[in-house]
C-alpha atoms as a PDB file:
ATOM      1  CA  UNK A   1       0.000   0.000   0.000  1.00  0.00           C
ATOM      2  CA  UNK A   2       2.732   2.005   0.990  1.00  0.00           C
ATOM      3  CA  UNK A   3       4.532   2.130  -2.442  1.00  0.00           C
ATOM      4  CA  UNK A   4       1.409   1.892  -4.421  1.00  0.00           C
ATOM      5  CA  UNK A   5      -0.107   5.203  -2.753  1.00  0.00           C
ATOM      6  CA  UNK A   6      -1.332   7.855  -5.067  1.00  0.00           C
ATOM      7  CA  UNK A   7      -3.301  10.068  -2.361  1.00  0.00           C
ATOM      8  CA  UNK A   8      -1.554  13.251  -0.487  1.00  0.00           C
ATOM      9  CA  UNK A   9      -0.662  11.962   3.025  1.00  0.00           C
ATOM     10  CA  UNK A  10      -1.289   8.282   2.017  1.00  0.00           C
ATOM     11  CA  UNK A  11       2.076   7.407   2.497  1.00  0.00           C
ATOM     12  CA  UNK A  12       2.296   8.967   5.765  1.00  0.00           C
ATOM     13  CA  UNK A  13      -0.506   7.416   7.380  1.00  0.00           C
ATOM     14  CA  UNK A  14       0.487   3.825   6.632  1.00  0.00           C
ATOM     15  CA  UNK A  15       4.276   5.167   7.930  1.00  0.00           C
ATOM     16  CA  UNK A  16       2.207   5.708  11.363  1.00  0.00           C
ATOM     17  CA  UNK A  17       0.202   2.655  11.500  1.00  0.00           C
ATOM     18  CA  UNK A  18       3.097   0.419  10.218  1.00  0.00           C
ATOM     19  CA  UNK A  19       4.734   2.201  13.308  1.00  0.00           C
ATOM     20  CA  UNK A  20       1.927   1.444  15.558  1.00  0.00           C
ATOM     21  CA  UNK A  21       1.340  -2.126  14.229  1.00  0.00           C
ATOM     22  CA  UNK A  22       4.805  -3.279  15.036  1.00  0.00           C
ATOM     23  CA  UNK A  23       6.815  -6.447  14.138  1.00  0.00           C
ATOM     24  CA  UNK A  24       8.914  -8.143  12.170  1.00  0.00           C
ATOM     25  CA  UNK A  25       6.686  -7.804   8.755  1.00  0.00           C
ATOM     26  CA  UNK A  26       6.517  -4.472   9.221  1.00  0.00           C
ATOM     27  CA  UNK A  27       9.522  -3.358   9.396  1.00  0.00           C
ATOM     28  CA  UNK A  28      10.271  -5.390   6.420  1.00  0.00           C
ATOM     29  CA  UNK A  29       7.544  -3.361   4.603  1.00  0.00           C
ATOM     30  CA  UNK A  30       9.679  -0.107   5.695  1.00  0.00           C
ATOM     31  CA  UNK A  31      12.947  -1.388   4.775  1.00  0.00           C
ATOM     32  CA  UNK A  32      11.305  -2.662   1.562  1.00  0.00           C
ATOM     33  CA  UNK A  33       9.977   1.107   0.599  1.00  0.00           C
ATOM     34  CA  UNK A  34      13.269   2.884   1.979  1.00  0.00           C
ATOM     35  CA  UNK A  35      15.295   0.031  -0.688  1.00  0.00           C
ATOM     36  CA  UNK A  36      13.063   1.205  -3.353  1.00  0.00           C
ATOM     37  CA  UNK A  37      12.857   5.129  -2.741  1.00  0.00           C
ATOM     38  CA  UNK A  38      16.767   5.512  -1.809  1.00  0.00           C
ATOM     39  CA  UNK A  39      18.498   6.713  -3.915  1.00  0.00           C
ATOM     40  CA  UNK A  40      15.979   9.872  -4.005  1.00  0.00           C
ATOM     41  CA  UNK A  41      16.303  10.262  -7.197  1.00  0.00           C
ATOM     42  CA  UNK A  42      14.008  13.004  -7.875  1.00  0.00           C
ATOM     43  CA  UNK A  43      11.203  11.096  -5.828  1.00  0.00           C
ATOM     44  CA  UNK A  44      10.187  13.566  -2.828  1.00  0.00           C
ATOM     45  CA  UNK A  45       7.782  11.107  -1.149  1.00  0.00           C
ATOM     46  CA  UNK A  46       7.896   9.398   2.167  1.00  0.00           C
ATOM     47  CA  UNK A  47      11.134   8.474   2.705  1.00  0.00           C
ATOM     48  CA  UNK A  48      11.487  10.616   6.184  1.00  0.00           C
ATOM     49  CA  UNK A  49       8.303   8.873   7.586  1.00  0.00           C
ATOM     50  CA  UNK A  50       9.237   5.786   6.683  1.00  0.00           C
ATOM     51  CA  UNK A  51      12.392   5.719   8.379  1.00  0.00           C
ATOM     52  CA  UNK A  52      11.206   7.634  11.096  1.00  0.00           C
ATOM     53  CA  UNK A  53       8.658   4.441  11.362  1.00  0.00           C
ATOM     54  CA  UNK A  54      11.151   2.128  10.730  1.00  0.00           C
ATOM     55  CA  UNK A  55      14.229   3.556  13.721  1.00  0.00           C
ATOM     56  CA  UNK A  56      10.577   3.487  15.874  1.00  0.00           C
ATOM     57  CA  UNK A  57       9.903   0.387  15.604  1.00  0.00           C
ATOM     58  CA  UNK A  58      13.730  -1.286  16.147  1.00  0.00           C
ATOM     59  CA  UNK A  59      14.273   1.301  18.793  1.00  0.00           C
ATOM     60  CA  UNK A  60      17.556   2.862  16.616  1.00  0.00           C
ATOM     61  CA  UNK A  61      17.972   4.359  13.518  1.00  0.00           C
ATOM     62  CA  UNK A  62      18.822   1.861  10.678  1.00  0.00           C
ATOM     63  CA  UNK A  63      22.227   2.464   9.856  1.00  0.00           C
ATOM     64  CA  UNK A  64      22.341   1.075   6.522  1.00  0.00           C
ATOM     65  CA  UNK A  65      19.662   4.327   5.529  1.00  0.00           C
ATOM     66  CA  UNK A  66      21.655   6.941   6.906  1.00  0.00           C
ATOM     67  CA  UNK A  67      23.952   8.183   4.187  1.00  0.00           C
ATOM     68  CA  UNK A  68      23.402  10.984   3.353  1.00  0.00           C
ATOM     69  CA  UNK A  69      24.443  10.870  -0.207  1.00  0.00           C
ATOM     70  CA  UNK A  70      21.223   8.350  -0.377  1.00  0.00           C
ATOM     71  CA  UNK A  71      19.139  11.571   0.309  1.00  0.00           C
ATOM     72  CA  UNK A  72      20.229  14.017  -1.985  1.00  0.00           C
ATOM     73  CA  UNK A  73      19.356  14.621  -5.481  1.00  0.00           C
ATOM     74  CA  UNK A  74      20.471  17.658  -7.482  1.00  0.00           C
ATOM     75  CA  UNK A  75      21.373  19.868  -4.724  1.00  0.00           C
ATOM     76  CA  UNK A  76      18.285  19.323  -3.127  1.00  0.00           C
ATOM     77  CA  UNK A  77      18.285  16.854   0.245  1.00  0.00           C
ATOM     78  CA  UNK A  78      15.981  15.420   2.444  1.00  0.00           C
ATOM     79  CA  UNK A  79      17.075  15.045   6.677  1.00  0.00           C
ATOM     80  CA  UNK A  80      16.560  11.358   7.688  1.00  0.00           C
ATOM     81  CA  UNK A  81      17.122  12.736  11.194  1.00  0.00           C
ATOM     82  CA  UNK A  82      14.633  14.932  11.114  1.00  0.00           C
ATOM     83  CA  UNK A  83      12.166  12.232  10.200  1.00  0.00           C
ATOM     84  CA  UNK A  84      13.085  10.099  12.717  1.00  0.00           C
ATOM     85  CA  UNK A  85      12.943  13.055  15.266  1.00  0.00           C
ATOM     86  CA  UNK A  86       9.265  14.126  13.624  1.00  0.00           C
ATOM     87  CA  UNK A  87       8.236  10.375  14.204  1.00  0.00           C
ATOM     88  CA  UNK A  88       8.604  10.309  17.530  1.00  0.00           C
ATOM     89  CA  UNK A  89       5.451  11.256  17.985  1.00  0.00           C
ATOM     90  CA  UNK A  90       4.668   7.819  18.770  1.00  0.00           C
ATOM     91  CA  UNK A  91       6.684   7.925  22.050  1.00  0.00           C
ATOM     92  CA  UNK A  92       5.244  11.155  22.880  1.00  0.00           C
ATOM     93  CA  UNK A  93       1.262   9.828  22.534  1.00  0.00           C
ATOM     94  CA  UNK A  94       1.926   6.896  24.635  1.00  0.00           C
ATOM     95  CA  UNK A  95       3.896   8.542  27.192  1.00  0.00           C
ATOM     96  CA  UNK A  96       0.645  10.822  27.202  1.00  0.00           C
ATOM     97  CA  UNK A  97      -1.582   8.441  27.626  1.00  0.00           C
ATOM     98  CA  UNK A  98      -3.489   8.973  23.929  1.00  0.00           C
ATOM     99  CA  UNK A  99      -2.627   5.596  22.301  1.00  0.00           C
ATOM    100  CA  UNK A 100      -2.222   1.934  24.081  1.00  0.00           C
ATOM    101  CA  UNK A 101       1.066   0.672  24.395  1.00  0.00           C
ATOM    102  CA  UNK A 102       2.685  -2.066  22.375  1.00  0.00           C
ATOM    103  CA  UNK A 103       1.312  -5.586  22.502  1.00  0.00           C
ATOM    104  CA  UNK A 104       3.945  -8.275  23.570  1.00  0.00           C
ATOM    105  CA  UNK A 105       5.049  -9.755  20.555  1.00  0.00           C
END
């Protein structure tokens, strides 16, 4: 669904509930997108919510994602740490009490 999304904010909202879902097939999904969509390549899409997602959901960022030569396209860059510090919204809703914490896997 993720890389198949043609609506504004599409993307973004399966980021989140990939994030809140959890597991092992969902960070696959993530990894599988973030593969795909890095290099940028001129594609401005989700990137930053996916791996903000995907350092949620294995509690670190994803090391093999973070060069920042995969985020760059003709002088024009994206901030993977910035998406992974927007995405901690998450952590901030369940400290908060607004969304259940994670099931035991």
């Amino acid at each position: 669904m993720l890389l198949a999304s043609e609506q504004t904010y599409a993307g973004q909202g399966y980021c989140l509930a990939v994030g809140l879902i959890g597991g092992h097939k969902c960070e696959s999904h993530l990894g599988a997108y973030l593969d795909k969509y890095l290099l940028v390549n001129g594609r401005w899409y989700d990137q930053k919510w996916a791996i903000g997602a995907l350092t949620h959901l294995r509690e670190e960022p994803p090391c093999q994602y973070l060069d920042l030569n995969l985020w760059t396209d003709a002088g024009r860059s994206m901030d993977p740490i910035a998406g992974i510090e927007a995405f901690d919204l998450i952590r901030y809703l369940r400290l908060h009490g607004m969304i259940a914490p994670p099931s035991p896997a």
